[in-house]
Protein backbone atom coordinates (compact mmCIF):
# COMPACT_ATOMS: atom_id res chain seq x y z
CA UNK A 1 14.03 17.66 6.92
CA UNK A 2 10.06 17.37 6.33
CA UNK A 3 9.66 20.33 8.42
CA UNK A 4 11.82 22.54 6.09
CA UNK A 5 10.06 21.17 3.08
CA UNK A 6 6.91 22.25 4.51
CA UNK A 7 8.44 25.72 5.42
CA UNK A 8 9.39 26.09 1.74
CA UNK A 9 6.33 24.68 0.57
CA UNK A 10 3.75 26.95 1.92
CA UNK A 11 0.32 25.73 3.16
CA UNK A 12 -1.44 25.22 0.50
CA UNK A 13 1.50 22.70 -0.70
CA UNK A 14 1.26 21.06 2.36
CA UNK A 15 -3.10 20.77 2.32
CA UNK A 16 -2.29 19.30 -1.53
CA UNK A 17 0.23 16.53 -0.17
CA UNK A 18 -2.61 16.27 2.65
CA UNK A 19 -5.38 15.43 -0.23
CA UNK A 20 -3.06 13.12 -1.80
CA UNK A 21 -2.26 10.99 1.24
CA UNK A 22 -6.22 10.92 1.96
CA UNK A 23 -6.26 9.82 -1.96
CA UNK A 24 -3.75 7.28 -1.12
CA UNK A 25 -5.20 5.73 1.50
CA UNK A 26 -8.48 5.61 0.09
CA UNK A 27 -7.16 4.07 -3.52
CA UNK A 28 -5.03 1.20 -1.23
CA UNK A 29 -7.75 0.19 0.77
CA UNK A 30 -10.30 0.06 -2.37
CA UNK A 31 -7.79 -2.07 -3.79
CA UNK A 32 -6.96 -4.49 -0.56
CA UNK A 33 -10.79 -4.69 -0.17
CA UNK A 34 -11.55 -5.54 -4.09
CA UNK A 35 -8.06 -8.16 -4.25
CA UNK A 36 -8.20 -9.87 -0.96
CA UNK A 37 -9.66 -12.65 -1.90
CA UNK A 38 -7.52 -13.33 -4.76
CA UNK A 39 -4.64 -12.77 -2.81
CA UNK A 40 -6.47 -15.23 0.17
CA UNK A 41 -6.35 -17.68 -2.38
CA UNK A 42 -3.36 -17.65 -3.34
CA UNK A 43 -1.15 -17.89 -0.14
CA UNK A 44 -3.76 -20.43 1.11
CA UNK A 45 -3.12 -22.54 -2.22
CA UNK A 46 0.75 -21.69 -2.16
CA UNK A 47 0.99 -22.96 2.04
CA UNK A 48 -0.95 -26.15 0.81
CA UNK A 49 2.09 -28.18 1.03
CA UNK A 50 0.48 -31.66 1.32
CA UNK A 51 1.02 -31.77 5.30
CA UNK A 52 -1.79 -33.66 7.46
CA UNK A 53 -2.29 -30.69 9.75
CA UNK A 54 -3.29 -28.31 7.01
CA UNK A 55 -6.55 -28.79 4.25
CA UNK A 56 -5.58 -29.95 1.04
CA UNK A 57 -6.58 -28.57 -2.08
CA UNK A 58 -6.33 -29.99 -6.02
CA UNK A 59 -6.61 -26.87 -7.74
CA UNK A 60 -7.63 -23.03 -7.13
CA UNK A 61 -11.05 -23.17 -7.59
CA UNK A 62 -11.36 -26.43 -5.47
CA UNK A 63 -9.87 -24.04 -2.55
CA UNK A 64 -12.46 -21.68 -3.39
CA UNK A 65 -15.63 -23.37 -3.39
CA UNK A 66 -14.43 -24.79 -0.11
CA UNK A 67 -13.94 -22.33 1.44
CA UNK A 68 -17.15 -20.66 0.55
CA UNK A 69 -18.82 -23.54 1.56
CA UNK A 70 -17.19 -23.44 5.33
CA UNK A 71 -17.77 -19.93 5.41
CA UNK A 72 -19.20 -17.92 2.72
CA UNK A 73 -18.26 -14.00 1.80
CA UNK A 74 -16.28 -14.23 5.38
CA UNK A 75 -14.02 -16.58 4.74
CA UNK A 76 -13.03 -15.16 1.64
CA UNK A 77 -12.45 -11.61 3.78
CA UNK A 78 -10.27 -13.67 6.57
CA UNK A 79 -7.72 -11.70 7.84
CA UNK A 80 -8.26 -8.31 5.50
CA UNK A 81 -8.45 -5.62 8.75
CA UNK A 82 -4.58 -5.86 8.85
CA UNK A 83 -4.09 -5.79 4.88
CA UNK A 84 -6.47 -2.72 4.59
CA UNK A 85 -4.47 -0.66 7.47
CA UNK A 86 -1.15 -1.71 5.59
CA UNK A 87 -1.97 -0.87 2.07
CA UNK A 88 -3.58 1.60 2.55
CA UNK A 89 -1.64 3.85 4.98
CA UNK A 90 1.20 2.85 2.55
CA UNK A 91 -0.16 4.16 0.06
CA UNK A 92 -1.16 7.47 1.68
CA UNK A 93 2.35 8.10 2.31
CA UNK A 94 3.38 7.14 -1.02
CA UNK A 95 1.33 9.76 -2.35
CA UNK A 96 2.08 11.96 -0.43
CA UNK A 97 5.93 11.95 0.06
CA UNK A 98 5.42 12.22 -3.97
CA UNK A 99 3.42 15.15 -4.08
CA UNK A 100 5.61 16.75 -1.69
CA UNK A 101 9.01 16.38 -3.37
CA UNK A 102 7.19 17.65 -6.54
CA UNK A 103 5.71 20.27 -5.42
CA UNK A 104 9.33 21.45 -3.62
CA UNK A 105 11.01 20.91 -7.19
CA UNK A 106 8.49 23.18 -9.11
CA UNK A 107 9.04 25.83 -6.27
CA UNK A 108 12.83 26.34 -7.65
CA UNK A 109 11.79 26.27 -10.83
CA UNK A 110 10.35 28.94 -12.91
CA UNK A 111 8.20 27.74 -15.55
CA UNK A 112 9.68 24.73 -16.76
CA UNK A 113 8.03 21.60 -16.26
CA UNK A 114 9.51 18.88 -14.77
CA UNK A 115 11.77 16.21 -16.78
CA UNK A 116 11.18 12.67 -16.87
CA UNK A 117 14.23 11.91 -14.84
CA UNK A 118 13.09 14.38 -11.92
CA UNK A 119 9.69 12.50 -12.15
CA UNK A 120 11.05 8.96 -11.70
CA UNK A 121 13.17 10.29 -8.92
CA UNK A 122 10.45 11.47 -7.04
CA UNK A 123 8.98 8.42 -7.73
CA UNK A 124 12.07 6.53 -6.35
CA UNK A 125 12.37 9.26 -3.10
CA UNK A 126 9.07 8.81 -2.24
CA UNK A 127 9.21 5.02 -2.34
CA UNK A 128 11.53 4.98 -0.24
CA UNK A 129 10.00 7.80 1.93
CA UNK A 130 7.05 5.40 2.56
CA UNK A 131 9.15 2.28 2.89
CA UNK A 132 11.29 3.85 5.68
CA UNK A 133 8.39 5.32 7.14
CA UNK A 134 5.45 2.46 7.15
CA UNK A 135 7.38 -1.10 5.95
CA UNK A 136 10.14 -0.48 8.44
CA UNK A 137 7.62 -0.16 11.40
CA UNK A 138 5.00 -2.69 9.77
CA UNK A 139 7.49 -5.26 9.80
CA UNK A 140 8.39 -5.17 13.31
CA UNK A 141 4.86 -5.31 14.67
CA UNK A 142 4.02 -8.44 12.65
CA UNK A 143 5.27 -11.81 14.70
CA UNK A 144 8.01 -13.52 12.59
CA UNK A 145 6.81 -17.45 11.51
């Protein structure tokens, strides 16, 4: 099906989808690299279930400063390689699934812009594009807990 989208597309279609996944990829790994160690934080603070075998921690910023204490800027960056490949290749083909089904609309189109219902749904095709894609295949390379 992608190949006939492409055929219909033309190549400069297909080098703007191209741009957009690099702009993808680039925008989700900014974003993994500025949030990780919010996110860090958080799933450290929300596994701190009051078992011996794992630290305790009395508030956020208690998990923190510990933690940058043990092991400064790294420790806050634990674990980011495999969030930066996710989100961000995500991302890419989020972007570009989306440019691509909106750049096939406008080609049967005239001169009419697109509606707001045609916008969502490429919002909602490309999701899943990039869900089908990337989540299906992320998901079975990660070990199950």
């Amino acid at each position: 099906m992608i190949f006939y989208i492409y055929k219909a597309l033309g190549t400069t279609s297909v080098m703007t989808s191209y741009k957009h996944f690099v702009a993808g990829v680039a925008g989700g790994t900014t974003a993994t690299c500025i949030l990780h160690p919010l996110d860090l934080i958080k799933i450290r603070f929300s596994v701190s279930d009051g078992l011996t075998t794992r630290p305790s921690y009395s508030s956020m910023w208690d998990l923190t400063r510990k933690v940058w204490r043990t092991n400064g800027v790294r420790g806050l960056y634990t674990g980011v390689t495999p969030n930066i490949i996710g989100a961000g290749l995500s991302w890419g083909l989020y972007f570009f699934f989306y440019n691509t089904i909106k750049s096939y609309l406008n080609s049967n189109r005239s001169s009419e812009p697109l509606t707001i219902s045609q916008y969502i749904g490429c919002g909602v095709a490309s999701g899943f594009c990039s869900w089908f894609i990337w989540d299906k295949s992320w998901s079975n390379s990660v070990p199950r807990l």
